[in-house]
Protein backbone atom coordinates (compact mmCIF):
# COMPACT_ATOMS: atom_id res chain seq x y z
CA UNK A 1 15.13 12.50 1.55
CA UNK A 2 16.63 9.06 0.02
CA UNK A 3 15.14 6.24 2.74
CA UNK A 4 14.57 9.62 5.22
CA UNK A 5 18.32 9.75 5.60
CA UNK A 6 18.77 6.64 7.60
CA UNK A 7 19.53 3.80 5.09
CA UNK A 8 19.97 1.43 8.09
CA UNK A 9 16.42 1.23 9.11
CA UNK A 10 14.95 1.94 5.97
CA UNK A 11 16.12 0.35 2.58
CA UNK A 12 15.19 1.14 -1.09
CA UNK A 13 14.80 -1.78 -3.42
CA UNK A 14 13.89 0.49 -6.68
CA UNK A 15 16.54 3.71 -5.69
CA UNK A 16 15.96 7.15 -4.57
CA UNK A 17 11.98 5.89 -3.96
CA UNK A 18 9.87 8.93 -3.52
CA UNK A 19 7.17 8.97 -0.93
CA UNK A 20 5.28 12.39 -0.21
CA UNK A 21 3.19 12.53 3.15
CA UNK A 22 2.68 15.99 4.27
CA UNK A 23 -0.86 15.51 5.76
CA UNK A 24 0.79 12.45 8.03
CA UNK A 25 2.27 14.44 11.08
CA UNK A 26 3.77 11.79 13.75
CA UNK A 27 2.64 9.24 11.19
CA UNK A 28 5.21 10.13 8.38
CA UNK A 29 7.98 7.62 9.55
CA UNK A 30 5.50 4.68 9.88
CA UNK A 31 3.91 5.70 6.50
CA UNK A 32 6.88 5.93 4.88
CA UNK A 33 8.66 2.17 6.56
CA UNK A 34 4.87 1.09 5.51
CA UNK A 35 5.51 2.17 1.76
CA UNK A 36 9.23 1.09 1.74
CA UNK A 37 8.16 -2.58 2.85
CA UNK A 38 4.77 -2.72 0.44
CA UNK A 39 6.94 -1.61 -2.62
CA UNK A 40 9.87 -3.60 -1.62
CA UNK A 41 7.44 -6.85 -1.21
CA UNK A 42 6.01 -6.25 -4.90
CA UNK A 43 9.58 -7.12 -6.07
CA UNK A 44 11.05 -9.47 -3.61
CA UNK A 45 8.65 -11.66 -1.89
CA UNK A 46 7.83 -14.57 -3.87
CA UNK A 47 4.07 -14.99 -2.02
CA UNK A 48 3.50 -11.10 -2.85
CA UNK A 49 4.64 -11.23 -6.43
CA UNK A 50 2.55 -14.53 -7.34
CA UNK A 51 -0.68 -13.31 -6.06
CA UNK A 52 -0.37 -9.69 -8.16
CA UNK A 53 0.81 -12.05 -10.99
CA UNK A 54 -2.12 -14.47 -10.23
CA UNK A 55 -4.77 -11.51 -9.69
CA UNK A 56 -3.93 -8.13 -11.59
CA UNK A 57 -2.34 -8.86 -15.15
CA UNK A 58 -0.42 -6.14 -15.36
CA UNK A 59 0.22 -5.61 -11.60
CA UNK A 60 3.35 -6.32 -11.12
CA UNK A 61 4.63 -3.71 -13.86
CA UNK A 62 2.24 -0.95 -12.76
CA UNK A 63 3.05 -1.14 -9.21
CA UNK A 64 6.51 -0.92 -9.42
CA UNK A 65 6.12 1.86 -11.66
CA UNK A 66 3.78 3.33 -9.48
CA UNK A 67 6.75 3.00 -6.47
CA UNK A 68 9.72 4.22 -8.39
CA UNK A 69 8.00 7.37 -9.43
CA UNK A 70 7.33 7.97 -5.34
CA UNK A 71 3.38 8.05 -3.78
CA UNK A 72 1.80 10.72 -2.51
CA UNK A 73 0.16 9.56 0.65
CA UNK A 74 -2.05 12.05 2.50
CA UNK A 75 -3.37 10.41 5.77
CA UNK A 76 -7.50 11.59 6.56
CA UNK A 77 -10.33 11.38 8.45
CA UNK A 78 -12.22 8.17 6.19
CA UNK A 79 -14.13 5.04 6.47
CA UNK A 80 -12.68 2.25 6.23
CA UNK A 81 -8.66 2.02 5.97
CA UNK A 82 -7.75 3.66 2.94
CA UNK A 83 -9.23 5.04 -0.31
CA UNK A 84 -7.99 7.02 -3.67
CA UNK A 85 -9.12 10.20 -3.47
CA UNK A 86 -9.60 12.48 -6.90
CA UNK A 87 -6.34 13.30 -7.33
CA UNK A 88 -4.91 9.45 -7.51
CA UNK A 89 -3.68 10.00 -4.44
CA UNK A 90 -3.79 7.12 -1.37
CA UNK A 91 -5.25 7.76 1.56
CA UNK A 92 -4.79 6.31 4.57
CA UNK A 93 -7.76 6.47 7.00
CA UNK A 94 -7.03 6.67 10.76
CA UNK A 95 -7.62 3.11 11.37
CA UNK A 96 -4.79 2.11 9.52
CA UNK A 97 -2.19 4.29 11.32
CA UNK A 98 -3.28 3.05 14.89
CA UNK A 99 -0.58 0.52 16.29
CA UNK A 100 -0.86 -3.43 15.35
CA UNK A 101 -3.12 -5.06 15.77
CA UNK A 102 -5.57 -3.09 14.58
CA UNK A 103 -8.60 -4.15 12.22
CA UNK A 104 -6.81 -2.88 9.06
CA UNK A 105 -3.63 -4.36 9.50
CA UNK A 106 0.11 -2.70 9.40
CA UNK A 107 -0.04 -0.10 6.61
CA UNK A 108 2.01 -2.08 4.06
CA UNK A 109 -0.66 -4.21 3.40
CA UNK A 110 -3.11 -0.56 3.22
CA UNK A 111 -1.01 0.56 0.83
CA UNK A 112 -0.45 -2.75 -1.19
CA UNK A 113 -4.29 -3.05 -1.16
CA UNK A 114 -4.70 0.71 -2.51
CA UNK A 115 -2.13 0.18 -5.06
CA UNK A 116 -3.86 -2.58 -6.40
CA UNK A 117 -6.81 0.02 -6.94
CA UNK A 118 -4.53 1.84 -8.55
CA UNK A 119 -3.27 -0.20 -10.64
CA UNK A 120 -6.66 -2.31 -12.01
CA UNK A 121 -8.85 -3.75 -9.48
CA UNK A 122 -11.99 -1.88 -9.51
CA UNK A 123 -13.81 0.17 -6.62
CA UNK A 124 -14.52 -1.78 -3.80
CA UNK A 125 -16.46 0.61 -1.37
CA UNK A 126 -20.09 -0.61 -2.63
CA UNK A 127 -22.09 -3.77 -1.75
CA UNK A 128 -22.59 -5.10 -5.21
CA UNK A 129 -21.27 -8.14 -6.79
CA UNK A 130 -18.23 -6.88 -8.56
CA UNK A 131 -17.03 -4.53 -5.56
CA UNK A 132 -17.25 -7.67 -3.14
CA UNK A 133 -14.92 -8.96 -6.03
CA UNK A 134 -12.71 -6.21 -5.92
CA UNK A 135 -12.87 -6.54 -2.21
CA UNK A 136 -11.78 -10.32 -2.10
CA UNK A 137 -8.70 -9.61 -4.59
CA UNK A 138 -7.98 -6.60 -2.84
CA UNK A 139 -7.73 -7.95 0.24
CA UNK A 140 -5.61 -10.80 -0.84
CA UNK A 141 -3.10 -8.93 -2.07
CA UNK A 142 -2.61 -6.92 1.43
CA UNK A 143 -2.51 -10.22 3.04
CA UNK A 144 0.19 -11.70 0.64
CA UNK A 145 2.12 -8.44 0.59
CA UNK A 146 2.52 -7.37 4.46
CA UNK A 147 5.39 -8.47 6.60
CA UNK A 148 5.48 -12.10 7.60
CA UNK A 149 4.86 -10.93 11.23
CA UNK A 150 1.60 -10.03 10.78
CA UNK A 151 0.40 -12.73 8.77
């Protein structure tokens, strides 16, 4: 449901925001305050918004597009701490859903990272030059675009 029926934990900067996580079990209210604050940070945090600007021409547009039309996150047994699968779909490996800290960071910045693979940064799951690219812009953008308390 609209911000999982409790609109005062949970706010929705683009209205009615869709997020789908059926695979997510005791996850699904971190995954979905993890979307809400990566979506919401695309639009209103000035440090989030300049580095997609700075990074992914395009970004900003795509992501927010990408929000209002609601993710389907399915949460998996993966390397790493999250991945598109075939179906555009994020997913969020179990490293990113254990509680902070954890290697991966909170799952906003998962998500913000995966969007940005989404959205135009290429594959960064190989060693060559251009995924260690992807990697580096990747990762900056999860780092801009997490909450300030784990920066």
């Amino acid at each position: 449901g609209y911000v999982m029926n409790n609109p005062l934990l949970f706010s929705d900067p683009f209205g009615l925001m869709r997020t789908s996580c059926p695979s997510c079990g005791d996850h699904n209210k971190d995954v979905h305050e993890g979307v809400n604050i990566a979506c919401g940070n695309i639009g209103s945090n000035p440090t989030c918004r300049d580095t997609i600007l700075k990074l992914l021409p395009g970004g900003i547009t795509c992501m927010h597009n990408k929000c209002k039309e609601g993710l389907h996150i399915e949460c998996g047994s993966c390397s790493g701490c999250g991945t598109i699968n075939s179906d555009g779909n994020i997913v969020l490996c179990s490293g990113s859903l254990l509680p902070q800290p954890n290697l991966c960071g909170p799952i906003e910045a998962t998500v913000a990272h995966e969007l940005s693979h989404l959205c135009g940064i290429g594959n960064d799951a190989t060693s060559d030059k251009i995924a260690t690219r992807n990697r580096i812009k990747a990762g900056l953008i999860d780092e801009a675009c997490r909450d300030p308390k784990y920066k």
